[in-house]
Each structure stands twice: as C-alpha cells, then as structure tokens.
C-alpha atoms as a PDB file:
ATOM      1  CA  UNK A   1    -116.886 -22.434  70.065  1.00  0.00           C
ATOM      2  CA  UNK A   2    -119.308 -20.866  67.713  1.00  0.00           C
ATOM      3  CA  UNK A   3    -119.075 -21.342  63.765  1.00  0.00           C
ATOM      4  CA  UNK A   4    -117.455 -18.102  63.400  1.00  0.00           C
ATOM      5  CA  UNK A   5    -114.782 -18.832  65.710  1.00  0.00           C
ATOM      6  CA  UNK A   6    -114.151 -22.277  64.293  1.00  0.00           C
ATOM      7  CA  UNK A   7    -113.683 -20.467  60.779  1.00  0.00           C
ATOM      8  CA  UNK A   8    -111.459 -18.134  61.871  1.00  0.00           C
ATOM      9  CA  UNK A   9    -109.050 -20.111  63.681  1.00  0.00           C
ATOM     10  CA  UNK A  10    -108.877 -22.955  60.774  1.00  0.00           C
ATOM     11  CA  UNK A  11    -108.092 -20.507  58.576  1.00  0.00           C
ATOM     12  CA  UNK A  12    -105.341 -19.410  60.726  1.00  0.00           C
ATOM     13  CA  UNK A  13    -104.335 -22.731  60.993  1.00  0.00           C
ATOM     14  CA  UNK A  14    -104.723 -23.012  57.147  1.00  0.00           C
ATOM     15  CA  UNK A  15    -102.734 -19.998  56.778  1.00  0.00           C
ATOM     16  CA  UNK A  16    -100.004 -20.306  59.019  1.00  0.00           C
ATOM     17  CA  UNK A  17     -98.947 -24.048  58.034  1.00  0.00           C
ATOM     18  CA  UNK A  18     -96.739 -22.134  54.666  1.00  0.00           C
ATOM     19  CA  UNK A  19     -94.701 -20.366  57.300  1.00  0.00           C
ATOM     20  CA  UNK A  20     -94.304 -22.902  59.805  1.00  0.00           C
ATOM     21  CA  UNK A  21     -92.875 -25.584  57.522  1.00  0.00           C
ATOM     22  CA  UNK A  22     -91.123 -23.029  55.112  1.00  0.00           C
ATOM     23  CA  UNK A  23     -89.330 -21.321  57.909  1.00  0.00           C
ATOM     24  CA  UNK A  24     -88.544 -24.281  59.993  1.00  0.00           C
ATOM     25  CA  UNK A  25     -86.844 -25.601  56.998  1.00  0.00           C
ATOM     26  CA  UNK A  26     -84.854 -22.763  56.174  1.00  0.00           C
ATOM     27  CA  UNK A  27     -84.090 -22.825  60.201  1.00  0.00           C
ATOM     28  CA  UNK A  28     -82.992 -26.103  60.260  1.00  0.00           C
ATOM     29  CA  UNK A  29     -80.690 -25.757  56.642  1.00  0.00           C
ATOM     30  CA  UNK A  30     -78.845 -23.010  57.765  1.00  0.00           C
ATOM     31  CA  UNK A  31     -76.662 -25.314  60.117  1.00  0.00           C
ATOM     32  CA  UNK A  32     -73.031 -26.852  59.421  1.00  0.00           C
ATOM     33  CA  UNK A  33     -74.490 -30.034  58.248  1.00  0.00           C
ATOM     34  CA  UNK A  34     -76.045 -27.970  54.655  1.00  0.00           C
ATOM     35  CA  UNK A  35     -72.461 -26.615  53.590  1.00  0.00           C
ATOM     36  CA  UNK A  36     -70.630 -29.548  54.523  1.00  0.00           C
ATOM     37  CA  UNK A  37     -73.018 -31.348  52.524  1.00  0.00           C
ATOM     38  CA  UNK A  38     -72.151 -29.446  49.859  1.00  0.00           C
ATOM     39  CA  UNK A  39     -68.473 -29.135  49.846  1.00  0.00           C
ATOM     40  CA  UNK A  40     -68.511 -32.744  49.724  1.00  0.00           C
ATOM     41  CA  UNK A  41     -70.370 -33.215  46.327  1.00  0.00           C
ATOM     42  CA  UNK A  42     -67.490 -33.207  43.463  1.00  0.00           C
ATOM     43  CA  UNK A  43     -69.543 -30.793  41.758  1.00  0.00           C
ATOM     44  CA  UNK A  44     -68.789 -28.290  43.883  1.00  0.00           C
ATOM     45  CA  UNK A  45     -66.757 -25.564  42.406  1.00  0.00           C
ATOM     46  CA  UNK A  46     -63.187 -24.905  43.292  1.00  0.00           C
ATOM     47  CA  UNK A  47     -62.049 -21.392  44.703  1.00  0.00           C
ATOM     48  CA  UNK A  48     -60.617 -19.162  41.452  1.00  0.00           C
ATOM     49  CA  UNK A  49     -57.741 -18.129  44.092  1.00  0.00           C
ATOM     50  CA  UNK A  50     -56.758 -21.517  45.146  1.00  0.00           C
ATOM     51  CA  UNK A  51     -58.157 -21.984  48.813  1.00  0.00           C
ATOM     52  CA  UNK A  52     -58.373 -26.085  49.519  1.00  0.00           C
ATOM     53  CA  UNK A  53     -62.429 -27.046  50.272  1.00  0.00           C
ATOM     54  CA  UNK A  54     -61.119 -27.441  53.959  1.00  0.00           C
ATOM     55  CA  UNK A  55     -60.174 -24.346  54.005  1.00  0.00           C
ATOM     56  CA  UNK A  56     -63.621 -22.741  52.623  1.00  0.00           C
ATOM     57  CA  UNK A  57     -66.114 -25.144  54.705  1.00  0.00           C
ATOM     58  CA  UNK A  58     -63.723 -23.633  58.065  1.00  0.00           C
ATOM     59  CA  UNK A  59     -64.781 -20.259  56.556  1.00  0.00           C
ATOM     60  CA  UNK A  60     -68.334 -20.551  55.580  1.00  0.00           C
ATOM     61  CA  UNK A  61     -69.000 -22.868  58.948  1.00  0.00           C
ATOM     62  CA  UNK A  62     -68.055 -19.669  60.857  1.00  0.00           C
ATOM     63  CA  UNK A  63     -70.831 -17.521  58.575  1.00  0.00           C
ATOM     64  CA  UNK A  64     -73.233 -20.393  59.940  1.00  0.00           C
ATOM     65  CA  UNK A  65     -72.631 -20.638  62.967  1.00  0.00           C
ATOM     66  CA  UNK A  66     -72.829 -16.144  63.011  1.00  0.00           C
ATOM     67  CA  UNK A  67     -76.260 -16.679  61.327  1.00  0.00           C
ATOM     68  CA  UNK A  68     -76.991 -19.426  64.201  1.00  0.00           C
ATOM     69  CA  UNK A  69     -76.339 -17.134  66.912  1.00  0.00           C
ATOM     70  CA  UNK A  70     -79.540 -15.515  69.154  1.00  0.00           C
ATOM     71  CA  UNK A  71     -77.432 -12.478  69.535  1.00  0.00           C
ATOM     72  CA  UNK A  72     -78.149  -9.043  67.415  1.00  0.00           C
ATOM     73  CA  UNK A  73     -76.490  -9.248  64.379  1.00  0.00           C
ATOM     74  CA  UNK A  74     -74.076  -5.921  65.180  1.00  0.00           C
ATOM     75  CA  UNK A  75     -72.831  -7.670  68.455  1.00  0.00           C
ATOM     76  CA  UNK A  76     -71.265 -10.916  66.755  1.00  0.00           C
ATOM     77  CA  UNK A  77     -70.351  -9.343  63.315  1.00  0.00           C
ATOM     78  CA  UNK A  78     -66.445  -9.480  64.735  1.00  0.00           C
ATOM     79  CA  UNK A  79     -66.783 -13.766  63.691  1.00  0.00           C
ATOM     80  CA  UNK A  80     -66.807 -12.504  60.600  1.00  0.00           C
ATOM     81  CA  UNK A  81     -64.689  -9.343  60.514  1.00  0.00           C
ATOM     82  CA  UNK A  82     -61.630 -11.298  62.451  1.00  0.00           C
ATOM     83  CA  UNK A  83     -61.826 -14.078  60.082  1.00  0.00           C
ATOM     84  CA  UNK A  84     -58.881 -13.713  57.635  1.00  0.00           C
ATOM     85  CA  UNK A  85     -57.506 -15.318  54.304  1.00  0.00           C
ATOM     86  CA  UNK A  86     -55.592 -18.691  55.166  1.00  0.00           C
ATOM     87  CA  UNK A  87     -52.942 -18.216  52.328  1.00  0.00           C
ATOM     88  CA  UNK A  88     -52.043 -14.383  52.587  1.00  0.00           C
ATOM     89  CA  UNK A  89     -53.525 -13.371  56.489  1.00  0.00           C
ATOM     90  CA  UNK A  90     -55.249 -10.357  54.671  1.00  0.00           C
ATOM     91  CA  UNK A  91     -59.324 -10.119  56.082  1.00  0.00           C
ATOM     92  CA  UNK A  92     -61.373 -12.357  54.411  1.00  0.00           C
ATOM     93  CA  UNK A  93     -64.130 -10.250  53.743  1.00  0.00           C
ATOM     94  CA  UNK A  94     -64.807  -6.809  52.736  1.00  0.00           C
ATOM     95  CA  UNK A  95     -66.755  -3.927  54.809  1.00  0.00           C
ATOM     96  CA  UNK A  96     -69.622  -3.855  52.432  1.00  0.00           C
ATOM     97  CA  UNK A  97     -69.518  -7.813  53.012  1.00  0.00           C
ATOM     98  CA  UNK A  98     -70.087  -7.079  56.167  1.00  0.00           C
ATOM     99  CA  UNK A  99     -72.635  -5.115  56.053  1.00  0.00           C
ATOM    100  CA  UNK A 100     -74.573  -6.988  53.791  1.00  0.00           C
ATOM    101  CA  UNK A 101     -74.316 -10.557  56.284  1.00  0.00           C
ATOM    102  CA  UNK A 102     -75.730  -7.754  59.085  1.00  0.00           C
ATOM    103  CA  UNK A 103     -78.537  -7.689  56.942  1.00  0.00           C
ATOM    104  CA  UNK A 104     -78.054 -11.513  56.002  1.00  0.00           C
ATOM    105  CA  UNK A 105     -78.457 -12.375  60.019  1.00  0.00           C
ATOM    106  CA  UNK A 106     -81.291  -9.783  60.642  1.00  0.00           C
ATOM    107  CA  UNK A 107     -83.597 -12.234  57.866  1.00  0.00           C
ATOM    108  CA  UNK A 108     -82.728 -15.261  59.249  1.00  0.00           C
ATOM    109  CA  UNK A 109     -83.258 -14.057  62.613  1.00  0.00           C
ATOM    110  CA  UNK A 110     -86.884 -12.547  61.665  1.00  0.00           C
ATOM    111  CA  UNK A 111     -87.358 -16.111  59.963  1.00  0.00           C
ATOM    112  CA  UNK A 112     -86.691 -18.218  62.955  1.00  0.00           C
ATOM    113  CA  UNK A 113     -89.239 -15.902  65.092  1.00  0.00           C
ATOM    114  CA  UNK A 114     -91.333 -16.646  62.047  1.00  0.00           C
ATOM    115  CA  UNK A 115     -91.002 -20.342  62.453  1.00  0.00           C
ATOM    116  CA  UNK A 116     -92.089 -19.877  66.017  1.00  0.00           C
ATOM    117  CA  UNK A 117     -94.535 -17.469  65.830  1.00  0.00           C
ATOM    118  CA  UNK A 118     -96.333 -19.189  62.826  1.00  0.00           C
ATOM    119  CA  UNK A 119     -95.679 -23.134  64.898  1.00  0.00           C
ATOM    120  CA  UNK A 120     -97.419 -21.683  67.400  1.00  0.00           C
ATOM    121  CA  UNK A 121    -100.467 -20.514  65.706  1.00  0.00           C
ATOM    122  CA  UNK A 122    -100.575 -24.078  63.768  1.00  0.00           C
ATOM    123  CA  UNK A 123     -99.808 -25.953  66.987  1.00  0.00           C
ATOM    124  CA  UNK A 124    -102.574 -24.041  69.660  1.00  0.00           C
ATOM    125  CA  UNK A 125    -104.546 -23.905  67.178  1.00  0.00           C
ATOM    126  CA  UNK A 126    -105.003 -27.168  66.213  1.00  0.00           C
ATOM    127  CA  UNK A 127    -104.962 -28.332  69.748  1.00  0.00           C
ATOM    128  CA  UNK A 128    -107.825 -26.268  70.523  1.00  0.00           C
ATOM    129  CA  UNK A 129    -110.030 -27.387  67.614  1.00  0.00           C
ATOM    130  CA  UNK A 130    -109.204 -31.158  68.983  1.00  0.00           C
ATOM    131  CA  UNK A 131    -109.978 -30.506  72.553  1.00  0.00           C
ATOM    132  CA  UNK A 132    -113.370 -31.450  71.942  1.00  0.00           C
ATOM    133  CA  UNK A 133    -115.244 -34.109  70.084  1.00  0.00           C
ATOM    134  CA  UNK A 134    -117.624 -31.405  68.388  1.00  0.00           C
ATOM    135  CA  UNK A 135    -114.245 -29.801  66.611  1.00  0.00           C
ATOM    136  CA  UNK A 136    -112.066 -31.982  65.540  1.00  0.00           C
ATOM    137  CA  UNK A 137    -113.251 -32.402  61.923  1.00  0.00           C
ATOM    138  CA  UNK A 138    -112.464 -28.711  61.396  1.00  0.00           C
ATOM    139  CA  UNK A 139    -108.897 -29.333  62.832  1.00  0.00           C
ATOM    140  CA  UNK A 140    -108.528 -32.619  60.827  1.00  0.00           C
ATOM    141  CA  UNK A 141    -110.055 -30.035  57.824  1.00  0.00           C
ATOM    142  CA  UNK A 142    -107.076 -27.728  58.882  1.00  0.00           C
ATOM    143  CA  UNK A 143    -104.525 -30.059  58.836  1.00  0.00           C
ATOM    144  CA  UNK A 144    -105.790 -30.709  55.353  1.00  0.00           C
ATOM    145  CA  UNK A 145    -105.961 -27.230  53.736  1.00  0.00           C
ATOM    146  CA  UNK A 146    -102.703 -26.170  55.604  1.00  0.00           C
ATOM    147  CA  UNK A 147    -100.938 -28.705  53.918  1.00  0.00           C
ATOM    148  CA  UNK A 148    -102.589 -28.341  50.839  1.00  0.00           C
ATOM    149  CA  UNK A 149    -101.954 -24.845  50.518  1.00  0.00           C
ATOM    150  CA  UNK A 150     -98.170 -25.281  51.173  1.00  0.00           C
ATOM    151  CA  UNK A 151     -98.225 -27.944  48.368  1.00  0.00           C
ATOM    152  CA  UNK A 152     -99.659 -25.472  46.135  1.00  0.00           C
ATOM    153  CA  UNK A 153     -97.234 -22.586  46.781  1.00  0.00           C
ATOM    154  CA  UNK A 154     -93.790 -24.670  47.312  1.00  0.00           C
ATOM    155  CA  UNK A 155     -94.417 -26.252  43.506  1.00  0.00           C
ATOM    156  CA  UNK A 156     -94.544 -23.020  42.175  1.00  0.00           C
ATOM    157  CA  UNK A 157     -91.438 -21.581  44.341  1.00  0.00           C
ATOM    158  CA  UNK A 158     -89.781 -24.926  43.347  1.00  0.00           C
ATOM    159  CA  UNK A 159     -91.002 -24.501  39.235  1.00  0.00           C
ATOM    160  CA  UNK A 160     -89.674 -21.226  39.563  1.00  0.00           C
ATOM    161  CA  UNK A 161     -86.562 -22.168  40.955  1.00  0.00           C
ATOM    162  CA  UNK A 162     -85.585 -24.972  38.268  1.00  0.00           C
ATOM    163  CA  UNK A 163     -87.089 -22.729  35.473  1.00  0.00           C
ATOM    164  CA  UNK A 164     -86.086 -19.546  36.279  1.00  0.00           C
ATOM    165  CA  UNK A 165     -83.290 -19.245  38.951  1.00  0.00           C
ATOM    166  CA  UNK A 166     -81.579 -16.434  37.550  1.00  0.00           C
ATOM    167  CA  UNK A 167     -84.948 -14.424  37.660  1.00  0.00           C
ATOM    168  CA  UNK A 168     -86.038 -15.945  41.053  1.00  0.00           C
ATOM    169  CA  UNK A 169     -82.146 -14.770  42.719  1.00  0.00           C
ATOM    170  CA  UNK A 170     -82.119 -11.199  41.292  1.00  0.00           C
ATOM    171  CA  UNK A 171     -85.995 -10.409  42.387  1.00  0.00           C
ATOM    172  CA  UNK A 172     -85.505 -12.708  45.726  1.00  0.00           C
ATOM    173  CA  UNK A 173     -82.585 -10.490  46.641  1.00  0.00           C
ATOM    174  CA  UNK A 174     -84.117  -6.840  45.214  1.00  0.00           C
ATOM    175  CA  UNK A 175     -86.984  -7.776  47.552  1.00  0.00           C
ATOM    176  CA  UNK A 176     -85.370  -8.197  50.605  1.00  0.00           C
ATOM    177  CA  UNK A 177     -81.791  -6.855  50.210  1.00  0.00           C
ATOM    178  CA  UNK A 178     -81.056  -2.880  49.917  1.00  0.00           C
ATOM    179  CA  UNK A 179     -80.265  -1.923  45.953  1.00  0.00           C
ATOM    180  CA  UNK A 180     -76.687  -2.645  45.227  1.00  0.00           C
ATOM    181  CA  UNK A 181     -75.508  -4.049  48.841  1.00  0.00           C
ATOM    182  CA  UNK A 182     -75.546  -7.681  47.519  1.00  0.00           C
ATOM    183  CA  UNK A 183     -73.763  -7.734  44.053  1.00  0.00           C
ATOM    184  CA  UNK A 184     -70.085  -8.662  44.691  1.00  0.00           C
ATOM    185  CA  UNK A 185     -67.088 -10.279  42.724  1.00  0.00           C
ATOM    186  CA  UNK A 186     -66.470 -13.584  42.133  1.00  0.00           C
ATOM    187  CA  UNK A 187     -63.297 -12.717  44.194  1.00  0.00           C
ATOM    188  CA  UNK A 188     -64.758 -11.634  46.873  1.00  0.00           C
ATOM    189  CA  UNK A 189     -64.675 -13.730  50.143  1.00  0.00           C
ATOM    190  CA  UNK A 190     -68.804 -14.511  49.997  1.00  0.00           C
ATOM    191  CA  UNK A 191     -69.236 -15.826  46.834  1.00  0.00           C
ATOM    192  CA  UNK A 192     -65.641 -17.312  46.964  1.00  0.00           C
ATOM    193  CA  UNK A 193     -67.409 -19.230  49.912  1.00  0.00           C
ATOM    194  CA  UNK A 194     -70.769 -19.445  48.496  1.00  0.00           C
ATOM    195  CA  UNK A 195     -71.028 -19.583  44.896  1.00  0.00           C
ATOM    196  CA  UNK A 196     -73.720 -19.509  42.870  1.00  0.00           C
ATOM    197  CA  UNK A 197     -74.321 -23.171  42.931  1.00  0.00           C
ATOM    198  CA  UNK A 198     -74.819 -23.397  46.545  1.00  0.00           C
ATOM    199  CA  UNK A 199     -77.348 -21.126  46.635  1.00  0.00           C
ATOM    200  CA  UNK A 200     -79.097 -23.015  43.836  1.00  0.00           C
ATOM    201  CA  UNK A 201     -78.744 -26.153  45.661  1.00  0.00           C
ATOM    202  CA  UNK A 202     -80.328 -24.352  48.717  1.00  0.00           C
ATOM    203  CA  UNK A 203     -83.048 -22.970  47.031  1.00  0.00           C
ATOM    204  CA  UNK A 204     -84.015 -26.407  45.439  1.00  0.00           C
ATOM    205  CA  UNK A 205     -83.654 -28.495  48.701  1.00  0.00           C
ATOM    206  CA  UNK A 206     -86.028 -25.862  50.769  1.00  0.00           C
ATOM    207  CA  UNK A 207     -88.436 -25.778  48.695  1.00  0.00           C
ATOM    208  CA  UNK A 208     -88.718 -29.554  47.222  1.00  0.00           C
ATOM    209  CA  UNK A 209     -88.648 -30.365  51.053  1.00  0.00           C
ATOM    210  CA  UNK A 210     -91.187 -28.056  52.300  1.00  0.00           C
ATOM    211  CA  UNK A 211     -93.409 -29.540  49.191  1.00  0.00           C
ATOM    212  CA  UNK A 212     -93.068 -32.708  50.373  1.00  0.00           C
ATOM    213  CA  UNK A 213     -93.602 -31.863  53.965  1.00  0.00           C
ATOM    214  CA  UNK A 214     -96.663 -30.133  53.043  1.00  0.00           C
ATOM    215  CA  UNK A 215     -98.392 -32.998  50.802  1.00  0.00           C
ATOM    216  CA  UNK A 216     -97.410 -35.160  54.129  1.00  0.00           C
ATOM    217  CA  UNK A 217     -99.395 -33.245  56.109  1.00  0.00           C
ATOM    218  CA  UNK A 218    -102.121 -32.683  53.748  1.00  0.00           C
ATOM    219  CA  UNK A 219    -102.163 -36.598  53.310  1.00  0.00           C
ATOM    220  CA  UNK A 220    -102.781 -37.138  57.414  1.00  0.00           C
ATOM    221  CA  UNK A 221    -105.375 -34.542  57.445  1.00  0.00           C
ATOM    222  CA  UNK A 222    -107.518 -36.281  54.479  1.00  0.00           C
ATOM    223  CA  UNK A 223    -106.767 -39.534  56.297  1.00  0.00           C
ATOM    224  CA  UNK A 224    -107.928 -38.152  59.520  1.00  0.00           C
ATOM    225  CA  UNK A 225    -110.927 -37.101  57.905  1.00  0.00           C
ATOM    226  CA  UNK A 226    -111.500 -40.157  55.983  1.00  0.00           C
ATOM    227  CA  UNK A 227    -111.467 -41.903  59.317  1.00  0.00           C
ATOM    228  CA  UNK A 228    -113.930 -39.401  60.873  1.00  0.00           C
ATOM    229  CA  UNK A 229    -116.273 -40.295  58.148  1.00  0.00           C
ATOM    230  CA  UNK A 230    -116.302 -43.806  58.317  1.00  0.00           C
ATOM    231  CA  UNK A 231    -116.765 -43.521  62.310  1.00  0.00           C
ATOM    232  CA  UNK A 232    -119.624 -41.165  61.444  1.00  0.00           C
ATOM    233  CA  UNK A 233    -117.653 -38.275  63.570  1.00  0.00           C
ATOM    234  CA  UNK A 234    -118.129 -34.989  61.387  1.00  0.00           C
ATOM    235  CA  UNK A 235    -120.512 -32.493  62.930  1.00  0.00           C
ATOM    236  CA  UNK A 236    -123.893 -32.375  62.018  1.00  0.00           C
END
C-alpha cells in the first residue's frame, strides 16, 4: 500500500470513528430500555391531563418500537395513528403529530444506515491497515486520532448541551425538522409523552457516552502505539 493510500484510508478511519460511535449510540438509545429508564426516575414529570406513568411508557414504548422498525416510515405510521387516549378513547395524537414522527423515523432510519455505513469504513479499514506488519502503526495511529477526534467534538456537543440546551433544541430541530412541523402544546400527545426533560436527559446521555467511548478508544490506540514503540514496530 503506498503512502498515499495509507493516508487516505487513516483519515477515513479518523473521520468516520464520530459517526460510528455517535450513531451507534443514538441506535442503541432509541430502544424501550431509554424511556423506561426514564419514567422510572421520580423526577420525571407527571402528565398535566392525568395519564398514570404506566400508561405513558405503554404509549411512548409503541413510538419506539415505530422508530425501531426497518419498514418505511409511511407503511407503519398506523402504530401510531391507532394508538388512542386511555382515559377518553379519543386518538392520541394529532395529524401534524403524525407527520412530524414520519419525519422523526426517516432520521433515525438515515442514522442507523449511518452507523453502518460509517462501522464499516472504521472496521475494513482498520482491518486492512493491520493485515500487514508494515501498516499497523498507521491503524494503531487511526485508532488514535478517530478517537481523539470524537473526544474533541462530543465535549463540545455535551458543553453545549449543559450550557445551552434551549439554544442547542431550537437550532438542532430548525436544522433537521421542516419550519413549524415540530412546535406543539404541552397538551399534545408527544410532548405529553416526551417532555422536555426527556429529551434533555437524551441529549446528555448520547453525548457524555459517545465522549467517553471515544477517549476509550483513543486510549487503546496510544497504548497500541506505545507498545509498537517499545517493540521497535513503527515503520521506518
């Protein structure tokens, strides 16, 4: 593998590490184990209409398990739509609620391909650079950097979060979200379900955990190159 080569695919490796760990986290949060995690904590705010927290966590573990589903978003919207107020039998959520956990399920969807996509690049990658003797400082090097740079830019998500939410919600959601399709009242079924405080919660967990998973695997790859040293393996 020439030196170009070797450059580009660290750097790809270097690159891709953010993604792979960010997404993957954010995969594996979005599950039934986050929210009932959550309802549990006697922090958690009651519903302003009286709902018991059973009775939201069978709710909002039906919005997870939508978001968990391979299937286009449009084909298993009905979870959601059939899904009605315990209390009064009305639906629980609103047509523009709807439509904005379509658009809810088509991020998380591109996220999880993300995850993949971006493990793959990390994973191939890195396997390649250690096939051979000659290479495996630049993957150790990789490991390294990759980690280092997902240190860098999950303290400053996280800093922003604890410093800033209120900032970091509005722009996250302006960013990805169409104007307007994902205010809604504190009455309505979504935020009823998941109030602000979850969200805050979720924010903080994903991105103190992907810090810590990236200064993990920033700490193997300058062991693995501290070992190389001492064994006199680094390419001359």
């Amino acid at each position: 593998m020439t030196t170009k080569w070797l450059t580009i695919v660290k750097w790809l490796i270097i690159i891709a590490m953010p993604f792979f760990l960010g997404f993957t986290m954010i995969t594996l949060t979005v599950s039934p184990a986050y929210p009932t995690y959550e309802y549990a904590k006697a922090t958690f705010p009651a519903d302003p209409l009286g709902l018991t927290q059973a009775q939201r966590l069978d709710l909002a573990l039906v919005a997870v398990d939508y978001l968990g589903r391979w299937d286009a978003a449009e084909d298993v919207i009905f979870m959601l739509a059939d899904q009605v107020d315990p209390n009064t039998g009305e639906p629980w959520y609103l047509q523009s609620e709807l439509d904005h956990m379509v658009d809810v399920k088509k991020l998380t969807d591109a996220i999880r391909i993300g995850a993949i996509v971006a493990g793959l690049i990390v994973i191939i990658g890195t396997a390649a650079l250690l096939w051979r003797q000659s290479t495996r400082y630049t993957a150790y090097q990789a490991i390294f950097g990759g980690g280092v740079f997902t240190a860098i830019i999950l303290a400053a998500i996280a800093l922003f979060i604890l410093l800033a939410w209120q900032i970091f919600f509005v722009e996250f959601h302006e960013l990805l979200f169409p104007p307007g399709s994902w205010t809604f009242y504190y009455t309505d079924g979504l935020i009823r379900l998941f109030p602000e405080k979850f969200w805050f919660d979720f924010g903080v967990i994903l991105s103190v955990g992907s810090l810590i998973l990236g200064i993990g695997v920033a700490l193997l790859g300058y062991l693995l190159m501290r070992r190389a040293r001492k064994q006199g393996n680094m390419p001359a």
